[in-house]
Protein backbone atom coordinates (compact mmCIF):
# COMPACT_ATOMS: atom_id res chain seq x y z
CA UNK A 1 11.74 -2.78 -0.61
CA UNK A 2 14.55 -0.30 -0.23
CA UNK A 3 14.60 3.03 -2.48
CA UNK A 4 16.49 6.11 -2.38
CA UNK A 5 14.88 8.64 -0.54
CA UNK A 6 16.22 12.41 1.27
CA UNK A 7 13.31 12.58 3.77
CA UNK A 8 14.67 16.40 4.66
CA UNK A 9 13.00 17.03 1.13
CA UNK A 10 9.65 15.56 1.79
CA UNK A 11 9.07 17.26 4.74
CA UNK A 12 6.63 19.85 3.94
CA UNK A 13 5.26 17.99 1.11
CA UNK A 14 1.83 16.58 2.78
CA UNK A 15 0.64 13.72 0.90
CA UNK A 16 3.30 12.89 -1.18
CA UNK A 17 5.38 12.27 2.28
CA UNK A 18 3.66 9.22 2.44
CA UNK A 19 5.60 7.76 0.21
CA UNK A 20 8.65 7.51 2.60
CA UNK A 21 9.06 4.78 4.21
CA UNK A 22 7.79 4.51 8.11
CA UNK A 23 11.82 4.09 9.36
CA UNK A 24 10.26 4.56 13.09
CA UNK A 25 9.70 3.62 16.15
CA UNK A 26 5.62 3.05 18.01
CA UNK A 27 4.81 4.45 21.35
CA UNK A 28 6.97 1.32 23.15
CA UNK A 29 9.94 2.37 20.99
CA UNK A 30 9.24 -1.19 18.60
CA UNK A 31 10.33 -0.69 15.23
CA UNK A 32 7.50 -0.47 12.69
CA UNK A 33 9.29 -2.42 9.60
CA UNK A 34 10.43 -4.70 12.17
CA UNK A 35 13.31 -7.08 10.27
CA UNK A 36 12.86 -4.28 6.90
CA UNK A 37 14.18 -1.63 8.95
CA UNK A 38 17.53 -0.14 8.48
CA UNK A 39 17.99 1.69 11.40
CA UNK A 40 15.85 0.43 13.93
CA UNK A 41 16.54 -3.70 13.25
CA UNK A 42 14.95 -6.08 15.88
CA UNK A 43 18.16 -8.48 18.39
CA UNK A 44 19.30 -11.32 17.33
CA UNK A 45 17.15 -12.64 20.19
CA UNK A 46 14.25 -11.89 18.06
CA UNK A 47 14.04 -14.26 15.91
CA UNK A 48 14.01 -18.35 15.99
CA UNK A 49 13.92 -20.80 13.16
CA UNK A 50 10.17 -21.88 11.85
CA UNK A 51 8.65 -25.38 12.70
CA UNK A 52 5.38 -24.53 11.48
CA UNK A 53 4.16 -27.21 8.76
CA UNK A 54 4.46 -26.19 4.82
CA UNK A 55 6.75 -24.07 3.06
CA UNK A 56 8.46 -21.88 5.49
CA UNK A 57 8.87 -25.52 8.08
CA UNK A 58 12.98 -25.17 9.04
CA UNK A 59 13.26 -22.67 6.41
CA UNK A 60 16.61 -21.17 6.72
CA UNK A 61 15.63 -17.52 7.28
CA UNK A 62 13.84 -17.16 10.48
CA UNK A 63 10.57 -15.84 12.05
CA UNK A 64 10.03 -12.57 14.47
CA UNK A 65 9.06 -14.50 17.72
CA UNK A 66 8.78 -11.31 19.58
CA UNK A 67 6.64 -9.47 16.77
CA UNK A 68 4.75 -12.71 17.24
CA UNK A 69 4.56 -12.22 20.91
CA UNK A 70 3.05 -8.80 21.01
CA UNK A 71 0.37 -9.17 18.29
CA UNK A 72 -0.66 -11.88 20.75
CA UNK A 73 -0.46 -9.72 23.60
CA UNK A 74 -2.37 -6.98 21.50
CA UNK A 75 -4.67 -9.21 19.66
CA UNK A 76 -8.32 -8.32 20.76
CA UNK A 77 -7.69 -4.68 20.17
CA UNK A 78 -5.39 -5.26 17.24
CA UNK A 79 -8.13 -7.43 15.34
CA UNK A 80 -10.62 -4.41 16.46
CA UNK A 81 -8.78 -2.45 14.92
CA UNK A 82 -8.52 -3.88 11.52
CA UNK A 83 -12.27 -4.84 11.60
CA UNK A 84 -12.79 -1.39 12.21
CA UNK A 85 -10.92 -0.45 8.64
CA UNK A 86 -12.60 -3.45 7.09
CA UNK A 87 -16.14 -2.03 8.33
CA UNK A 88 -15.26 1.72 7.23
CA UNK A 89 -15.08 0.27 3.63
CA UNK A 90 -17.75 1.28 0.71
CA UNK A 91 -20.91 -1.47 1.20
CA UNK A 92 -21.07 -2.04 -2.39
CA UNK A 93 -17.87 -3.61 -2.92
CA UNK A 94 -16.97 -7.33 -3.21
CA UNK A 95 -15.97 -9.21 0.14
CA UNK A 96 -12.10 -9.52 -1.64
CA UNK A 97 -12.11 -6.04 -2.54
CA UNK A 98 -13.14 -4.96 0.60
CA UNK A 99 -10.42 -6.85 2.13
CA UNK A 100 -7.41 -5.41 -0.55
CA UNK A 101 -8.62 -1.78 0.57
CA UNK A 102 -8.49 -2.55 4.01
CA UNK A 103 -5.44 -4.08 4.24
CA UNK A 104 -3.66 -1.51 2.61
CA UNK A 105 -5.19 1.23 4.43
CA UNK A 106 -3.83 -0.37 7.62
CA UNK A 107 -0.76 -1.13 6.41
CA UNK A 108 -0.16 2.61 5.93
CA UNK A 109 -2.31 3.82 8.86
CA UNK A 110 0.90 4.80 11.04
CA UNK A 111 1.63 7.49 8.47
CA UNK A 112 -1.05 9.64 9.88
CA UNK A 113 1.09 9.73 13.04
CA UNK A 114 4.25 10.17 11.72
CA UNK A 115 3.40 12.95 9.32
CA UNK A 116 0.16 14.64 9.93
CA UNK A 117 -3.02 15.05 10.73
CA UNK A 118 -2.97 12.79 14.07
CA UNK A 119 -0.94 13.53 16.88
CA UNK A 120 1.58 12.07 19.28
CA UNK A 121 3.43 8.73 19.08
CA UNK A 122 2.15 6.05 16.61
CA UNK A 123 -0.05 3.82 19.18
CA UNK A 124 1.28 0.64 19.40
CA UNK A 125 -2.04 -1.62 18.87
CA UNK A 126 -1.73 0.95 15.13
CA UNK A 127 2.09 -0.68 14.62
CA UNK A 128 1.36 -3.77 14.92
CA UNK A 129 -2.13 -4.43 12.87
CA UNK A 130 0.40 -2.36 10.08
CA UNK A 131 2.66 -5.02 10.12
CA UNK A 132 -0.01 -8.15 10.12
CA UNK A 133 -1.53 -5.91 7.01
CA UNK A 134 1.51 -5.74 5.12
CA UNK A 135 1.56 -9.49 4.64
CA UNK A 136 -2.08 -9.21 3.93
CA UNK A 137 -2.18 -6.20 1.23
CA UNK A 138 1.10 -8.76 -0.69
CA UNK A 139 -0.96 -11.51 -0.66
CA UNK A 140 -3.80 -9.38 -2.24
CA UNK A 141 -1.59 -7.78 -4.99
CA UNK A 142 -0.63 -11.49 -5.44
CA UNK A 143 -3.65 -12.92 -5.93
CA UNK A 144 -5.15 -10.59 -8.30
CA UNK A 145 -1.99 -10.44 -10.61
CA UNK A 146 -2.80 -14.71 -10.46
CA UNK A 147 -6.00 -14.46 -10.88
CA UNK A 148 -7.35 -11.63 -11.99
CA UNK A 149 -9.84 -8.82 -10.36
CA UNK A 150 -12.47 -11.10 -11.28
CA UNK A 151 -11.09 -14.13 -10.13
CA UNK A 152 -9.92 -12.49 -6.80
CA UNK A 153 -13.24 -11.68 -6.14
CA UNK A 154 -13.98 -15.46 -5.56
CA UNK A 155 -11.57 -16.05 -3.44
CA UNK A 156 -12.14 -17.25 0.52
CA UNK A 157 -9.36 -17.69 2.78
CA UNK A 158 -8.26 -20.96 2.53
CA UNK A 159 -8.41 -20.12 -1.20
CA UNK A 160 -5.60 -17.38 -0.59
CA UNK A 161 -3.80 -19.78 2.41
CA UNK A 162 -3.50 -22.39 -0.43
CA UNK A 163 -2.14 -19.94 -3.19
CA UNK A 164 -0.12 -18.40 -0.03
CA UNK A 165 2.12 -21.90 0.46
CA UNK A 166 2.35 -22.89 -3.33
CA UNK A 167 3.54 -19.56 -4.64
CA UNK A 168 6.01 -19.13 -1.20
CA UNK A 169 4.43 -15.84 -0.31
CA UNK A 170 5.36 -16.80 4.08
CA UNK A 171 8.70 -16.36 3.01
CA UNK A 172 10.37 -12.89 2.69
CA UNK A 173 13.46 -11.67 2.07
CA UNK A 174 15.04 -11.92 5.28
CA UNK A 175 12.26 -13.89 7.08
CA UNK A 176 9.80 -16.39 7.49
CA UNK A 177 6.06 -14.86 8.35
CA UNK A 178 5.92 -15.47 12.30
CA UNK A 179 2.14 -16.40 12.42
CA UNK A 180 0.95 -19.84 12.93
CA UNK A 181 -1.33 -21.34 10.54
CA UNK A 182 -4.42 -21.15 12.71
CA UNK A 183 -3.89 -17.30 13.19
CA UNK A 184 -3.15 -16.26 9.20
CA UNK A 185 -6.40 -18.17 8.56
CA UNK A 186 -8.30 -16.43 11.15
CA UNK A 187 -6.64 -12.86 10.19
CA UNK A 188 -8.13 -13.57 6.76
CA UNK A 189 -10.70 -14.46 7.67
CA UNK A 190 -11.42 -11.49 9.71
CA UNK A 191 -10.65 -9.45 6.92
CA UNK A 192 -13.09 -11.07 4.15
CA UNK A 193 -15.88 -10.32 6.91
CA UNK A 194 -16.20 -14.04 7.30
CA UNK A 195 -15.88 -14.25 11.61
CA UNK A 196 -16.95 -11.26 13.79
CA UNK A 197 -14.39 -9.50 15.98
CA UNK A 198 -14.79 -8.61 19.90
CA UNK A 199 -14.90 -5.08 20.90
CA UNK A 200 -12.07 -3.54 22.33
CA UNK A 201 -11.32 -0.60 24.14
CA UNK A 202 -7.75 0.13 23.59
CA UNK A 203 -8.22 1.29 20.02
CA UNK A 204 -8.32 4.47 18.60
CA UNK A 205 -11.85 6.06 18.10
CA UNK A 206 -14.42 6.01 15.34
CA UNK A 207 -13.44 9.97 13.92
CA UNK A 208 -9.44 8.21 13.64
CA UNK A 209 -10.80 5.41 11.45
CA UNK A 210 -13.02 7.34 9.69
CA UNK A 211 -10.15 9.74 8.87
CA UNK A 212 -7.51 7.05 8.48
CA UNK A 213 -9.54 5.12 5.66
CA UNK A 214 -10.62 8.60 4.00
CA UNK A 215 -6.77 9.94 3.67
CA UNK A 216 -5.55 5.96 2.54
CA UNK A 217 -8.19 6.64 -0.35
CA UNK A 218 -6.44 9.27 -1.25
CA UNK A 219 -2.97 7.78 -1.01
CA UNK A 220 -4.14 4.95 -2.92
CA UNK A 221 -4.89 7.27 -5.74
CA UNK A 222 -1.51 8.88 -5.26
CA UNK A 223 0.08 5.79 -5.65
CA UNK A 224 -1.97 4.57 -8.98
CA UNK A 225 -0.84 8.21 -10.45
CA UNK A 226 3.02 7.46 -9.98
CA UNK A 227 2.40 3.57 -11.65
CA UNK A 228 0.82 5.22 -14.68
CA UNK A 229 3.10 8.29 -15.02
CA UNK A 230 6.08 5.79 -14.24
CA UNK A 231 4.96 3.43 -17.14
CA UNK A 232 4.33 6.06 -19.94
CA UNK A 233 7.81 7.76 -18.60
CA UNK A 234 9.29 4.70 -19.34
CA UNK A 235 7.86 3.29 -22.22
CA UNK A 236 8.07 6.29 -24.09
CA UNK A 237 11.65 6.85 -23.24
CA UNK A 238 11.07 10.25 -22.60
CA UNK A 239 11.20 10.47 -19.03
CA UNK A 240 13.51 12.42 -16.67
CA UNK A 241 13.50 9.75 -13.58
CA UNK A 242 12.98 11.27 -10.75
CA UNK A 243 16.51 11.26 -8.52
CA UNK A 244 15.31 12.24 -4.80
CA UNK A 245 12.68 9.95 -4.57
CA UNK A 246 10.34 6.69 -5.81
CA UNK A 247 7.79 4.99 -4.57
CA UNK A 248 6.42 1.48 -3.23
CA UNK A 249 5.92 -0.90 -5.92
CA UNK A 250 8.02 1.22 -8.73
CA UNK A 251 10.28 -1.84 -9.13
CA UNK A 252 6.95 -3.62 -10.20
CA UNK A 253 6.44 -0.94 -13.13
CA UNK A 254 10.52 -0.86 -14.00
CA UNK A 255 10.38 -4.78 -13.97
CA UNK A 256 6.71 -4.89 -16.41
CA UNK A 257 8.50 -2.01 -18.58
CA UNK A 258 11.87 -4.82 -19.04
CA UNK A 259 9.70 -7.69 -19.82
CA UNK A 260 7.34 -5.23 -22.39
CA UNK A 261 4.44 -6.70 -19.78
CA UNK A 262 0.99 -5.14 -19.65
CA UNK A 263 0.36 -3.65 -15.86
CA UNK A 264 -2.96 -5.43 -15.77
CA UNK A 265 -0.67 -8.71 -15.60
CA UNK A 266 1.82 -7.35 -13.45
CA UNK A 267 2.12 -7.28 -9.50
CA UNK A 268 0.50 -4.02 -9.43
CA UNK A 269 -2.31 -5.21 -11.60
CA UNK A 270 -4.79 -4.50 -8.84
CA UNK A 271 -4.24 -0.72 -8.47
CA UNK A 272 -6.97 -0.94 -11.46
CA UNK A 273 -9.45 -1.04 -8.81
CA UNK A 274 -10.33 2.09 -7.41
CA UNK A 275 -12.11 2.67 -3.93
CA UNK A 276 -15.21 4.59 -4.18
CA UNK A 277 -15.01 7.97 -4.13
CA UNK A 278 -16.21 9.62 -0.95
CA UNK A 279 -14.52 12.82 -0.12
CA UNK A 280 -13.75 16.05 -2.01
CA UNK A 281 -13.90 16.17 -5.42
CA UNK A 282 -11.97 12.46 -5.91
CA UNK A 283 -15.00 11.30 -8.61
CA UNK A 284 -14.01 14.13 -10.71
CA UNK A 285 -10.00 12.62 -10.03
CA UNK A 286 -11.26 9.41 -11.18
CA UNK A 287 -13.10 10.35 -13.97
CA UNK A 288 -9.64 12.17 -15.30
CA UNK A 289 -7.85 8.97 -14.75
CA UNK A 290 -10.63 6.81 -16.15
CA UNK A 291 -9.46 8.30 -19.46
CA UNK A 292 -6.02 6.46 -19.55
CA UNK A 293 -7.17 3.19 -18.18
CA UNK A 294 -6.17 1.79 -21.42
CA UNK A 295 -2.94 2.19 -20.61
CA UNK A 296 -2.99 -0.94 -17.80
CA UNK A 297 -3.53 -3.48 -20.68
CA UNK A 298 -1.42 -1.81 -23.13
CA UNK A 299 2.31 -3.29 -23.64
CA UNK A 300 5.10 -1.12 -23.11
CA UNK A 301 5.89 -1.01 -26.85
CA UNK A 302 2.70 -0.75 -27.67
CA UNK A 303 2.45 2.70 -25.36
CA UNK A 304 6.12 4.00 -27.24
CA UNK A 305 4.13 5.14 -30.49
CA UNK A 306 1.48 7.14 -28.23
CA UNK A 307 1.85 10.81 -30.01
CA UNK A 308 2.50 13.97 -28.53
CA UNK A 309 -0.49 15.08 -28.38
CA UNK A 310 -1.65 12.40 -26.22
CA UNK A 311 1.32 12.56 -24.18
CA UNK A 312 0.51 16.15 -23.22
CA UNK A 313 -3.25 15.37 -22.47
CA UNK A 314 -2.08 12.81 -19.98
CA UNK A 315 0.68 14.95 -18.41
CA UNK A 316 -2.41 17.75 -18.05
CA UNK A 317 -5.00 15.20 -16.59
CA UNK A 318 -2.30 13.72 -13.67
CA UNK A 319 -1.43 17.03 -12.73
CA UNK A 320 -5.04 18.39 -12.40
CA UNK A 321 -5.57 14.98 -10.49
CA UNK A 322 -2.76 15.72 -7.89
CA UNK A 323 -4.41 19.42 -7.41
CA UNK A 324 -7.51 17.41 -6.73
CA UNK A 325 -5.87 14.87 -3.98
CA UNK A 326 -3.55 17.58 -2.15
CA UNK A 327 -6.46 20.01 -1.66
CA UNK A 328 -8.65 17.05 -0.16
CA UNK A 329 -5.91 15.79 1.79
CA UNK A 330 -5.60 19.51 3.13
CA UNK A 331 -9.21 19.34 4.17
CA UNK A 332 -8.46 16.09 6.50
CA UNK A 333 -5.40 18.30 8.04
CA UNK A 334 -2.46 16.74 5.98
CA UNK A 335 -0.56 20.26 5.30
CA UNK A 336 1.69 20.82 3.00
CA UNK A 337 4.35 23.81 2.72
CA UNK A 338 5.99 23.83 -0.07
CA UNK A 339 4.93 25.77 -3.00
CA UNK A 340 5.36 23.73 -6.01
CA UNK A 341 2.72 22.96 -8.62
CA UNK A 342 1.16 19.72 -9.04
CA UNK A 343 3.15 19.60 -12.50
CA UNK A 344 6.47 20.61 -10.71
CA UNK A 345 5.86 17.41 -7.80
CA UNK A 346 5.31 15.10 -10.33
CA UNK A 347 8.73 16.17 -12.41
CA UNK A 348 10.24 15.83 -9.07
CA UNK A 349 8.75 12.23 -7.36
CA UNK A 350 8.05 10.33 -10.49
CA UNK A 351 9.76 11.71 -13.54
CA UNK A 352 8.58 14.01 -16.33
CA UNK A 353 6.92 12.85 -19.20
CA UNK A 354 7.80 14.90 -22.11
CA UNK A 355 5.90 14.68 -25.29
């Protein structure tokens, strides 16, 4: 997805510069959207038509050979990787869940190089489990908005393969996914803990994953607090949009305000599931947003007659759960130096809600 964004304003803004997208390049100068980049596209040479079986066989957009090629070049340590943000995941949760948090925590692991708190280049093994996850973290939004939390928590991997190739999620907008069918099934499977992974060296240490999947937490909540203030904004019709910046997934939000659809229905129905809280003061975050959670199976006209009152109490409770998220995220190192309020970032990235 492509949104507006003026990443000379973000810049001192910690967290909330997360929300850019990762328009860079890894350590070997690789893009890391690959074919969604604007200014760092992959050649022409790239890419080859698909002959893999199922939907995306001769498809007419093609697949990333040489993404393809490196992941397999990569793969021991990539998969290492990845098992590593699968095993830094709360015990307690379901195998599916498990796999949802991980995935999107790698997906958005190369952040942490590009703004803060790790340093140097974005290590290339990094870049390229972020792009396998990307695919990975759709599919889960996918198959919970099908299914349901409950019914994604029954899912195995050929379950999601099969749902994969009947709703055409190997195809995206400008390409076919570049992994052969043996490999997605295998990624999955790595991910829902099903097949062990060998060790590799070439990853990044145990204190980087520990501190990749703690900040991700914390993005994750960032993101649920822009889906929620986005919705009421919206459905209320008393929202100043933001203009500099959105986020990922706000098309999902605009899209489930036009049809007057529910968000526990929508493609972002499974930011209703909430990692455990582990760092800081995030269970007193979550019990602030635990107040709303009505709102995710509430229509949008349902949510226009919410009164003032209420309006204000939910405007309150976001920004005191911002305050909570940038001062934890300043404890892992993700500075911020800008002086605005939690009330005054939210007017400015997601849109104010006025009562």
């Amino acid at each position: 997805m492509i949104y507006p964004v003026a990443p000379q304003l973000m810049a001192d803004l910690g967290l909330m510069r997360f929300l850019v997208p990762m328009e860079d390049v890894d350590g070997d100068g690789r893009s890391l959207l690959e074919g969604r980049s604007i200014l760092n596209r992959p050649a022409p040479g790239d890419y080859r038509q698909c002959r893999y079986p199922g939907s995306r066989r001769m498809h007419a957009k093609p697949m990333n050979v040489k993404a393809l090629s490196i992941y397999v070049s990569q793969r021991d340590s990539v998969d290492h990787w990845i098992s590593s943000m699968l095993g830094a995941q709360h015990i307690n949760l379901s195998a599916p869940q498990r796999f949802l948090f991980a995935s999107h925590a790698a997906y958005h692991t190369p952040k942490l190089w590009l703004y803060g708190p790790e340093v140097g280049p974005v290590p290339p093994v990094v870049a390229t489990a972020a792009k396998i996850c990307h695919g990975v973290y759709e599919l889960a939004l996918h198959c919970v908005r099908r299914h349901s939390v409950a019914g994604f928590d029954q899912m195995d991997a050929d379950a999601m393969i099969r749902d994969a190739e009947a709703h055409d999620r190997l195809i995206g907008r400008n390409e076919v996914c570049a992994g052969p069918p043996p490999m997605i099934r295998e990624t999955l499977r790595l991910l829902l803990g099903e097949v062990p992974t060998k060790f590799a060296d070439a990853t990044p240490g145990p204190a980087d994953v520990g501190r990749a999947v703690s900040v991700m937490q914390l993005y994750w909540r960032l993101e649920r607090l822009a889906i929620l203030n986005t919705l009421v904004g919206l459905s209320t019709k008393r929202a100043t949009l933001g203009r500099v910046v959105t986020f990922p997934n706000a098309i999902r939000v605009i899209q489930a305000v036009q049809r007057n659809q529910p968000l526990s229905t929508s493609f972002v129905s499974a930011y209703q599931c909430v990692p455990p809280a582990g760092a800081g003061d995030l269970a007193a975050a979550d019990r602030l947003m635990k107040r709303h959670r009505g709102l995710w199976s509430r229509t949008p006209e349902e949510i226009e007659n919410t009164t003032a009152s209420s309006l204000e109490s939910f405007s309150k409770d976001m920004a005191d759960v911002l305050d909570i998220l940038r001062e934890t995220a300043r404890a892992f190192g993700v500075i911020e130096q800008r002086g605005l309020c939690s009330a005054q970032l939210i007017e400015f990235l997601f849109g104010k809600v006025r009562s």
